[in-house]
Each structure stands twice: as structure tokens, then as C-alpha cells.
PDB file of N, CA and C in Angstrom:
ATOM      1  N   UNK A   1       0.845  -1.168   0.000  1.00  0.00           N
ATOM      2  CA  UNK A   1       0.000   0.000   0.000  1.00  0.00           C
ATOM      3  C   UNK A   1       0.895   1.238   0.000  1.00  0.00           C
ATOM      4  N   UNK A   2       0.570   2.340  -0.880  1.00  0.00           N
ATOM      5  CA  UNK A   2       1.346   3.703  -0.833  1.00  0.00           C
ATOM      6  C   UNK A   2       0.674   4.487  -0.313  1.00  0.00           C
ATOM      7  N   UNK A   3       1.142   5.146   0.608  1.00  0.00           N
ATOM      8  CA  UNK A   3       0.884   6.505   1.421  1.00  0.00           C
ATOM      9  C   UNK A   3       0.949   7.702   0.435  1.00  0.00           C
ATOM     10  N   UNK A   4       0.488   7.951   0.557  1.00  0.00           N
ATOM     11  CA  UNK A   4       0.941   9.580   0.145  1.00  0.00           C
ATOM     12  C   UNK A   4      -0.116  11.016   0.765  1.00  0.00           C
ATOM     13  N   UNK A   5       0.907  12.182   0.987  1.00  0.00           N
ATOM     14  CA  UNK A   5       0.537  13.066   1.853  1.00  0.00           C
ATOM     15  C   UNK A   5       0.073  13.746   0.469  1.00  0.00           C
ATOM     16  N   UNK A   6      -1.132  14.717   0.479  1.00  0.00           N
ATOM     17  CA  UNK A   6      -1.525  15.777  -0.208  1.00  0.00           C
ATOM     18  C   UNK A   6      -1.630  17.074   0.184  1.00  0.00           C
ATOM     19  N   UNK A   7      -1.557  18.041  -0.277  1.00  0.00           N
ATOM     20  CA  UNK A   7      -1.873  19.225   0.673  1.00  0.00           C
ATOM     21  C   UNK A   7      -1.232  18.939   1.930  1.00  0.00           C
ATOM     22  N   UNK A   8      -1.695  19.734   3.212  1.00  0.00           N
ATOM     23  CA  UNK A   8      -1.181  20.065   4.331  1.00  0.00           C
ATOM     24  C   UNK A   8      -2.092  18.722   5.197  1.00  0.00           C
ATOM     25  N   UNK A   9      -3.151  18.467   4.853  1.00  0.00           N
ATOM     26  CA  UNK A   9      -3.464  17.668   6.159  1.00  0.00           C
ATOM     27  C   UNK A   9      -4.244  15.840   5.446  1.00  0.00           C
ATOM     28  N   UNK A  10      -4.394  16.389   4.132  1.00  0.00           N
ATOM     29  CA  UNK A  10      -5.084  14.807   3.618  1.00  0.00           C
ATOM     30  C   UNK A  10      -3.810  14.163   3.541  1.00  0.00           C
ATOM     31  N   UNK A  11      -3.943  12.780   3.820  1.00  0.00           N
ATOM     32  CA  UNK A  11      -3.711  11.856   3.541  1.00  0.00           C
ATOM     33  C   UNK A  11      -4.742  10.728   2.722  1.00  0.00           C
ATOM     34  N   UNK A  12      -3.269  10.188   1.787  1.00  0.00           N
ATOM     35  CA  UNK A  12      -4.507   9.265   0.538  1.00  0.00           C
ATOM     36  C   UNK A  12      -3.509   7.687   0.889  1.00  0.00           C
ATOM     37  N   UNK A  13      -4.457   7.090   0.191  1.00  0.00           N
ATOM     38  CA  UNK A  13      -3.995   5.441   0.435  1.00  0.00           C
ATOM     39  C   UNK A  13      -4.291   5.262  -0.634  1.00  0.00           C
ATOM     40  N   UNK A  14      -3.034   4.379  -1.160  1.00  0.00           N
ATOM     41  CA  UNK A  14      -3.527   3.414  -2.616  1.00  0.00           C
ATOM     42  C   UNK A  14      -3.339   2.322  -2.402  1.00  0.00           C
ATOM     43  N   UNK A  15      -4.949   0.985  -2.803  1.00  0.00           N
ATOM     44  CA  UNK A  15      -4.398  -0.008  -2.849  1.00  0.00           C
ATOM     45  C   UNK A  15      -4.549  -0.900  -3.790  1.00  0.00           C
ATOM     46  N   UNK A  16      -3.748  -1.457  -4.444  1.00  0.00           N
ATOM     47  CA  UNK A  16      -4.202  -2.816  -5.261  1.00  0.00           C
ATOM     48  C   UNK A  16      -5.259  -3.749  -5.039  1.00  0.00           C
ATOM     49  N   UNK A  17      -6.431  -3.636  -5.812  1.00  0.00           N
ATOM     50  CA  UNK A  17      -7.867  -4.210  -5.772  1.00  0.00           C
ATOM     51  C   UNK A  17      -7.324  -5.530  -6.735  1.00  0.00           C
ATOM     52  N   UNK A  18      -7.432  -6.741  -6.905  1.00  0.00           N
ATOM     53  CA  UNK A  18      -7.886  -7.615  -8.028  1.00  0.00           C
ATOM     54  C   UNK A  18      -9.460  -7.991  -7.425  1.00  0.00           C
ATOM     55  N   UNK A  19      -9.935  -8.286  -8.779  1.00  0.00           N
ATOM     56  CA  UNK A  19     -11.746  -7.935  -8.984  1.00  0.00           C
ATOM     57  C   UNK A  19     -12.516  -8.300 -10.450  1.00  0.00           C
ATOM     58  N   UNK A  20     -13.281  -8.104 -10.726  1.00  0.00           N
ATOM     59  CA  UNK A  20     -13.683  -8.186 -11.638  1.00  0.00           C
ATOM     60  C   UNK A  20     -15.127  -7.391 -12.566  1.00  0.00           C
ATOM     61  N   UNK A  21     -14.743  -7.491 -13.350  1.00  0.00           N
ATOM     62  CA  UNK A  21     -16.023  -6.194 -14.094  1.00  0.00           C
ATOM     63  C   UNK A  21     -16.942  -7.332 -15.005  1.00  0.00           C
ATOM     64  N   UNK A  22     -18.124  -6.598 -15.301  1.00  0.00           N
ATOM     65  CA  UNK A  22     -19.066  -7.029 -16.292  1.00  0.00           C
ATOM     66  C   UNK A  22     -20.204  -6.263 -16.488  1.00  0.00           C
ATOM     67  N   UNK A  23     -21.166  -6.337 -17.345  1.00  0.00           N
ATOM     68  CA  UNK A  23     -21.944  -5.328 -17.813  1.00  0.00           C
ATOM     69  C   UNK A  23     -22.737  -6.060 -17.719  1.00  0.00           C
ATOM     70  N   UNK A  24     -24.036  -5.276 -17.265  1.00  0.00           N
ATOM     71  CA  UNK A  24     -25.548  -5.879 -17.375  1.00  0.00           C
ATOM     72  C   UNK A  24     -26.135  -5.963 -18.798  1.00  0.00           C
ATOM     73  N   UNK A  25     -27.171  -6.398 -19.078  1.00  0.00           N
ATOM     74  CA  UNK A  25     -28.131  -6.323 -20.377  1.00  0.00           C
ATOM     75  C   UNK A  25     -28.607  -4.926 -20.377  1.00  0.00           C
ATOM     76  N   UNK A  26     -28.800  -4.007 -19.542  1.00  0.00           N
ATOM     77  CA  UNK A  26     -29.192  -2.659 -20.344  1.00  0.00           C
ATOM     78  C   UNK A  26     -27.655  -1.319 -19.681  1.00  0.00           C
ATOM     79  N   UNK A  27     -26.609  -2.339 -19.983  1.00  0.00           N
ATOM     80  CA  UNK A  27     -25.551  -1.343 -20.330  1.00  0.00           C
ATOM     81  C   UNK A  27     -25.005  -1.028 -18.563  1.00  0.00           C
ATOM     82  N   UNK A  28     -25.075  -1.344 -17.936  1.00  0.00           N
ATOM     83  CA  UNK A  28     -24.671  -0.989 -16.701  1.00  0.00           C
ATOM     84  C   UNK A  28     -23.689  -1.824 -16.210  1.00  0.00           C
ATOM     85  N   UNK A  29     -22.365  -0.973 -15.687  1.00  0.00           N
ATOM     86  CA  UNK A  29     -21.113  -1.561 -15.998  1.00  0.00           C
ATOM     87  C   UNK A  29     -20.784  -1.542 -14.093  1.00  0.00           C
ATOM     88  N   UNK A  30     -20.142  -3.136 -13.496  1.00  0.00           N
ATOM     89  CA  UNK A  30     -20.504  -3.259 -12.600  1.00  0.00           C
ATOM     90  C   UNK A  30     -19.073  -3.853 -11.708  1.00  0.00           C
ATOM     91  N   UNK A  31     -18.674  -3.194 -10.840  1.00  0.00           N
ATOM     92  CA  UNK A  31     -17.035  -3.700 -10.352  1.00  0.00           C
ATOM     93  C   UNK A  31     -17.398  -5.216  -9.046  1.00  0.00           C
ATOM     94  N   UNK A  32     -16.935  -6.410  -8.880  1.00  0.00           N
ATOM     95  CA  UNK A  32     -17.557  -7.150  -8.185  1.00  0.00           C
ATOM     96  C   UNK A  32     -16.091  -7.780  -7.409  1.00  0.00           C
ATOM     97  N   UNK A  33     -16.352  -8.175  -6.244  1.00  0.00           N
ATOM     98  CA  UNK A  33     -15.035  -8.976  -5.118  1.00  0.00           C
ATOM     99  C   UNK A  33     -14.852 -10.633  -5.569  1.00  0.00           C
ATOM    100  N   UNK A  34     -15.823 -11.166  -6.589  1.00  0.00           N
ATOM    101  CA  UNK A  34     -15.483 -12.377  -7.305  1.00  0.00           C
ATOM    102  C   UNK A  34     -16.154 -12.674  -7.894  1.00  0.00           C
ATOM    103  N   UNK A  35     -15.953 -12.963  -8.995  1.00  0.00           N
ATOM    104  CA  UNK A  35     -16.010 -13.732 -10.553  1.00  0.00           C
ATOM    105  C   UNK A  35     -17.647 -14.077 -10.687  1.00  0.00           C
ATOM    106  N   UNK A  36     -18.617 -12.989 -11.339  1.00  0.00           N
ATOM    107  CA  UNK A  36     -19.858 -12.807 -11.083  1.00  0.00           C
ATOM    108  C   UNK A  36     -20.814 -14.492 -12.026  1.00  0.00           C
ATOM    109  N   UNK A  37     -21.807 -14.540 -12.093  1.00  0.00           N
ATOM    110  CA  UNK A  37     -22.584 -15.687 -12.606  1.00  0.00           C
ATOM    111  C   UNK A  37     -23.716 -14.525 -13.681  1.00  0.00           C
ATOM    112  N   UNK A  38     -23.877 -14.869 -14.768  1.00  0.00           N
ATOM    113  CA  UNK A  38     -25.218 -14.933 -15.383  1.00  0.00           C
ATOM    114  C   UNK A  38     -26.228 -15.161 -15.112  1.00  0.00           C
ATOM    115  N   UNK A  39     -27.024 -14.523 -14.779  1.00  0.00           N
ATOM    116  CA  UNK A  39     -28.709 -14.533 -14.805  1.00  0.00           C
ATOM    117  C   UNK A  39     -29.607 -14.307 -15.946  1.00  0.00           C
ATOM    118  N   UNK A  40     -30.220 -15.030 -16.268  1.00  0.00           N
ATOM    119  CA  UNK A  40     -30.873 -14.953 -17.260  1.00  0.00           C
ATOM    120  C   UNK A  40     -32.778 -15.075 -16.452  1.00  0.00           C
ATOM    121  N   UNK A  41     -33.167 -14.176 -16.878  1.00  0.00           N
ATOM    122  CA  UNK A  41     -34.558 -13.416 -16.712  1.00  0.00           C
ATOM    123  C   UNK A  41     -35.401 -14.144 -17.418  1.00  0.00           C
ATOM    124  N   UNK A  42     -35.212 -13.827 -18.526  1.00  0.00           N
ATOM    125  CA  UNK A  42     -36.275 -14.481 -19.940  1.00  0.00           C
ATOM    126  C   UNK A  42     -35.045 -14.609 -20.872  1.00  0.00           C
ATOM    127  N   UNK A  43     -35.180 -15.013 -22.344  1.00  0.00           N
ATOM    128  CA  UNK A  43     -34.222 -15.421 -23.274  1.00  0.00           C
ATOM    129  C   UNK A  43     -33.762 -13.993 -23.657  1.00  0.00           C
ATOM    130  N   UNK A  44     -33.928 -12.799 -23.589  1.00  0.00           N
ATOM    131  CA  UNK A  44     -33.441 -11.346 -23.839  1.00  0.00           C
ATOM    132  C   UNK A  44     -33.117 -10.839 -23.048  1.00  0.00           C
ATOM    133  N   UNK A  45     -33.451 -11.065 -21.521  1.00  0.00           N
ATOM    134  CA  UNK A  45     -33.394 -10.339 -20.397  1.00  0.00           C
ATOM    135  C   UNK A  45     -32.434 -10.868 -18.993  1.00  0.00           C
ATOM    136  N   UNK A  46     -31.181 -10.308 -18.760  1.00  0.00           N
ATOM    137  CA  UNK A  46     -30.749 -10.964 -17.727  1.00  0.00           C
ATOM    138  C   UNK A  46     -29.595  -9.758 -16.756  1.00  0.00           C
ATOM    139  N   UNK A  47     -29.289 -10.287 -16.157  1.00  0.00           N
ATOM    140  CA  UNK A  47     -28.109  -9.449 -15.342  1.00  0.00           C
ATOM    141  C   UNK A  47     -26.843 -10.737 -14.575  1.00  0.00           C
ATOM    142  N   UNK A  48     -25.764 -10.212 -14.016  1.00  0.00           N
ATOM    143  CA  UNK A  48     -24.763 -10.566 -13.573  1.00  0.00           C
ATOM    144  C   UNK A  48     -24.906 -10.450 -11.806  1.00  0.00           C
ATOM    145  N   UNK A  49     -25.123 -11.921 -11.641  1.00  0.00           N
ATOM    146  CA  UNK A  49     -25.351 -12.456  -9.979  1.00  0.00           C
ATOM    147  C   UNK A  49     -24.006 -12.536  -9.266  1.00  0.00           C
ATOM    148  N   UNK A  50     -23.302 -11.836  -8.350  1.00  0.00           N
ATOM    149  CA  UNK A  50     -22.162 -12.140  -7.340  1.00  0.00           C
ATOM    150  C   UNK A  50     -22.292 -10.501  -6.488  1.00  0.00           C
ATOM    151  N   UNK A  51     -20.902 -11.053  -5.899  1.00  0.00           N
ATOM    152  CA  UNK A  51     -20.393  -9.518  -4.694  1.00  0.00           C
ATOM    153  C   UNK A  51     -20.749  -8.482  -4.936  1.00  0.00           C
ATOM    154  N   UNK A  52     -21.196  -7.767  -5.680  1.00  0.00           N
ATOM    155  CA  UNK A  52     -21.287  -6.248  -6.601  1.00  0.00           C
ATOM    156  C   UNK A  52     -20.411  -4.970  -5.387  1.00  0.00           C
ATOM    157  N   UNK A  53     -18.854  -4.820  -6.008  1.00  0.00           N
ATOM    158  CA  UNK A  53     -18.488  -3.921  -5.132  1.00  0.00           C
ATOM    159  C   UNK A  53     -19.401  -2.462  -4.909  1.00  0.00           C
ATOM    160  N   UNK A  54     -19.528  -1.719  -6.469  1.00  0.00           N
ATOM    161  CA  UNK A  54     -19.975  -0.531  -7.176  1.00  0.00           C
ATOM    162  C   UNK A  54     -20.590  -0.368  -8.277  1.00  0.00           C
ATOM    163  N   UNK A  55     -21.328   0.246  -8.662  1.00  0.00           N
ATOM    164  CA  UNK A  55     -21.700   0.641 -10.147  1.00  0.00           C
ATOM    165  C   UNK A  55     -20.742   1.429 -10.354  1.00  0.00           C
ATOM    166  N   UNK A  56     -19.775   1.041 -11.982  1.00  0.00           N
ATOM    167  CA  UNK A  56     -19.025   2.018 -12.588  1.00  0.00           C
ATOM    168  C   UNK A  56     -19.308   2.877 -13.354  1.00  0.00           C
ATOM    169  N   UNK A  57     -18.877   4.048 -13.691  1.00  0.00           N
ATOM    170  CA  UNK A  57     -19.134   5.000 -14.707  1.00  0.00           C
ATOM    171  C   UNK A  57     -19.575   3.939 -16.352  1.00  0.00           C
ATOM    172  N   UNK A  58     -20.364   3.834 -17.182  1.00  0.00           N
ATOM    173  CA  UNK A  58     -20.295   3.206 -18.079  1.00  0.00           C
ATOM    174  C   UNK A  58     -19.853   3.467 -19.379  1.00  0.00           C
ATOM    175  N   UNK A  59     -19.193   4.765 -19.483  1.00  0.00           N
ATOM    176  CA  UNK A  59     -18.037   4.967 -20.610  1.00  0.00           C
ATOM    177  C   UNK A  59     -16.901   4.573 -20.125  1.00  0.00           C
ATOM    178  N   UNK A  60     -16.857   3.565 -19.197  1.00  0.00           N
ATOM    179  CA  UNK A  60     -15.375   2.526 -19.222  1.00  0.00           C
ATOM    180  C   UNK A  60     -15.603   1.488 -19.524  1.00  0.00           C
ATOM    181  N   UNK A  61     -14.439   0.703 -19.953  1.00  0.00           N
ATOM    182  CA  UNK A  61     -14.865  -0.240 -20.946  1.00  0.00           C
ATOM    183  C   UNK A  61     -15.330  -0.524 -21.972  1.00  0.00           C
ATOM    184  N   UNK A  62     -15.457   0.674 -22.902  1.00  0.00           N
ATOM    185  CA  UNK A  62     -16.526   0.882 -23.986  1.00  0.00           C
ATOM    186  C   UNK A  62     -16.596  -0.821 -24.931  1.00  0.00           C
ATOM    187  N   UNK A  63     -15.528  -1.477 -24.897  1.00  0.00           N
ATOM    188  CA  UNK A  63     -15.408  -2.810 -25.445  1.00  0.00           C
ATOM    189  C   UNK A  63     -16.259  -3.876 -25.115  1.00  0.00           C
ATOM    190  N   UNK A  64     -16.693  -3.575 -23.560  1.00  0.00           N
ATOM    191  CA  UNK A  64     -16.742  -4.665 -22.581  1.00  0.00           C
ATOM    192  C   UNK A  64     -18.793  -4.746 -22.687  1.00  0.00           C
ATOM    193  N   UNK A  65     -19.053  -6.192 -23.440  1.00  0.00           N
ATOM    194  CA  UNK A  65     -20.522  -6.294 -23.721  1.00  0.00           C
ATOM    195  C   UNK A  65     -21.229  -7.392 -22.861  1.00  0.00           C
ATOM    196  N   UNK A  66     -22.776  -6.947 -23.373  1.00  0.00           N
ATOM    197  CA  UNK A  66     -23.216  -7.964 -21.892  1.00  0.00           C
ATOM    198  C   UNK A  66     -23.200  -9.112 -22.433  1.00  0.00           C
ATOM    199  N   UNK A  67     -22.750  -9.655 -23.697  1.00  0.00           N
ATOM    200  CA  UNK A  67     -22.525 -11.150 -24.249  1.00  0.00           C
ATOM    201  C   UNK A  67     -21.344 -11.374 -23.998  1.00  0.00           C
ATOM    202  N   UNK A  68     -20.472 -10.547 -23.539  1.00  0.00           N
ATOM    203  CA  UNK A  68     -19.099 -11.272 -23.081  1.00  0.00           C
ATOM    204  C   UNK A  68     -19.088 -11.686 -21.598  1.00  0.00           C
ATOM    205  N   UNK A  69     -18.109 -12.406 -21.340  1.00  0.00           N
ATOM    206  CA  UNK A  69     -17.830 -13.096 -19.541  1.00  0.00           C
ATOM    207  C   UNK A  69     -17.231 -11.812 -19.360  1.00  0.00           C
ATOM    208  N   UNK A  70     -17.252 -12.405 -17.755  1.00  0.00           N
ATOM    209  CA  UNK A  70     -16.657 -11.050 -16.942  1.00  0.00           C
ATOM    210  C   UNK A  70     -15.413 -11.194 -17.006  1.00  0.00           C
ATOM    211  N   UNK A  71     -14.051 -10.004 -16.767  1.00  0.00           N
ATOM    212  CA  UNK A  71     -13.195  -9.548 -17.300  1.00  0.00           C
ATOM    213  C   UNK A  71     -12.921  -9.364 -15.879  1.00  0.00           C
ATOM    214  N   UNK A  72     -11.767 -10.012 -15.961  1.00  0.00           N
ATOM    215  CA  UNK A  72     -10.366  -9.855 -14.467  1.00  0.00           C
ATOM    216  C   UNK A  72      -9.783  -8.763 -14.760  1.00  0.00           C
ATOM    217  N   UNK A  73      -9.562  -7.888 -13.646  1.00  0.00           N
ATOM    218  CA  UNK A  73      -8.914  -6.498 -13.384  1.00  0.00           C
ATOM    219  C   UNK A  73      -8.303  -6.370 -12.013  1.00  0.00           C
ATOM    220  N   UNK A  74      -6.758  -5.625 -12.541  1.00  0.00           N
ATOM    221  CA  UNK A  74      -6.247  -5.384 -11.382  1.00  0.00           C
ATOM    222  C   UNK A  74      -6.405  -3.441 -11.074  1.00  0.00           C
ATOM    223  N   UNK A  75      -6.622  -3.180 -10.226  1.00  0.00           N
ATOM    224  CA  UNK A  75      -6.993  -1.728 -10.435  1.00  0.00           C
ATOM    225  C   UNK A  75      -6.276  -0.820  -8.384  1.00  0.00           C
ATOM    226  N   UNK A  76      -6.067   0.446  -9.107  1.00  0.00           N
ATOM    227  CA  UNK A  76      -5.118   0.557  -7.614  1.00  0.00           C
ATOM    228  C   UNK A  76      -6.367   1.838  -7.378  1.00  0.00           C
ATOM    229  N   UNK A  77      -6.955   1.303  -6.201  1.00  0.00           N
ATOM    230  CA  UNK A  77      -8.057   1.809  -5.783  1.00  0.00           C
ATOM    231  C   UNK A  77      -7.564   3.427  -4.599  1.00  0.00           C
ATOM    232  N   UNK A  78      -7.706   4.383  -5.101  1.00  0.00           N
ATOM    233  CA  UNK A  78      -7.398   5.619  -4.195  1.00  0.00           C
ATOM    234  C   UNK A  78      -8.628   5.724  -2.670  1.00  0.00           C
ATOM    235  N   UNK A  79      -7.959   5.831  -1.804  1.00  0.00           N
ATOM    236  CA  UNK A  79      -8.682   6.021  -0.694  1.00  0.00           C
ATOM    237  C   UNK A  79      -8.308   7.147   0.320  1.00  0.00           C
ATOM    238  N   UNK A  80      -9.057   8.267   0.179  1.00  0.00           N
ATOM    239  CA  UNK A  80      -8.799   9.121   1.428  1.00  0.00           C
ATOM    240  C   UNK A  80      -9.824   9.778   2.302  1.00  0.00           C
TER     241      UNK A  80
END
């Protein structure tokens, strides 16, 4: 973990997250603590079942579709 001082009195923490991402069926892009499952609703309709850390911004990943598996990420998470 890196410390680092900002300004005069914040202090920030960075730490290395491994995790994983995936996108729902109507575009909603989703950070999770392990390796999420498929749900399927009806034959058009489904979402991604596990941990759900956060909802991410969904212009990340612009690649990343809800017909693909979920996608391993290592990501250095800022905390202050």
C-alpha cells in the first residue's frame, strides 16, 4: 500500500484491488469482489449475480458487452 501526503493535512492510500467487471443487459457496468454468474430473466433479459463492489461509470470499458464473460482487473483503488 502507498501513502501519500496531499496538501497540508489529507492523507490518501492506494491499494491494489484484483476484482472483476461485467456489464448488465441494459448497459450498466458493474465492479464485483469475485467472478460474477449470469442470470438470465427471460431469453433477452438478464443481469450478472455475485459480490457487486460498485456501479461504474459506463463509458469505461466501452469494449466490454453484456454477451461477453466477466473480465479480471487489477486496479489501484485511491482512498482518502
Amino acid at each position: 500500500m502507498d501513502i501519500r501526503i496531499i496538501g497540508k493535512a489529507a492523507v490518501v492510500h492506494f491499494v491494489d484491488f484484483n476484482g472483476w467487471i461485467a456489464r448488465d443487459d441494459d448497459m450498466s457496468l458493474f465492479l464485483y469482489s469475485h467472478e460474477p454468474e449470469r442470470v438470465m430473466v427471460h431469453a433477452w433479459k438478464g443481469y450478472w449475480a455475485g459480490c457487486s463492489i460498485t456501479k461504474l461509470d459506463n463509458s469505461l470499458y466501452p469494449d466490454l458487452k453484456w454477451s461477453d464473460n466477466p473480465r479480471q482487473v487489477k486496479l489501484k483503488l485511491m482512498i482518502s
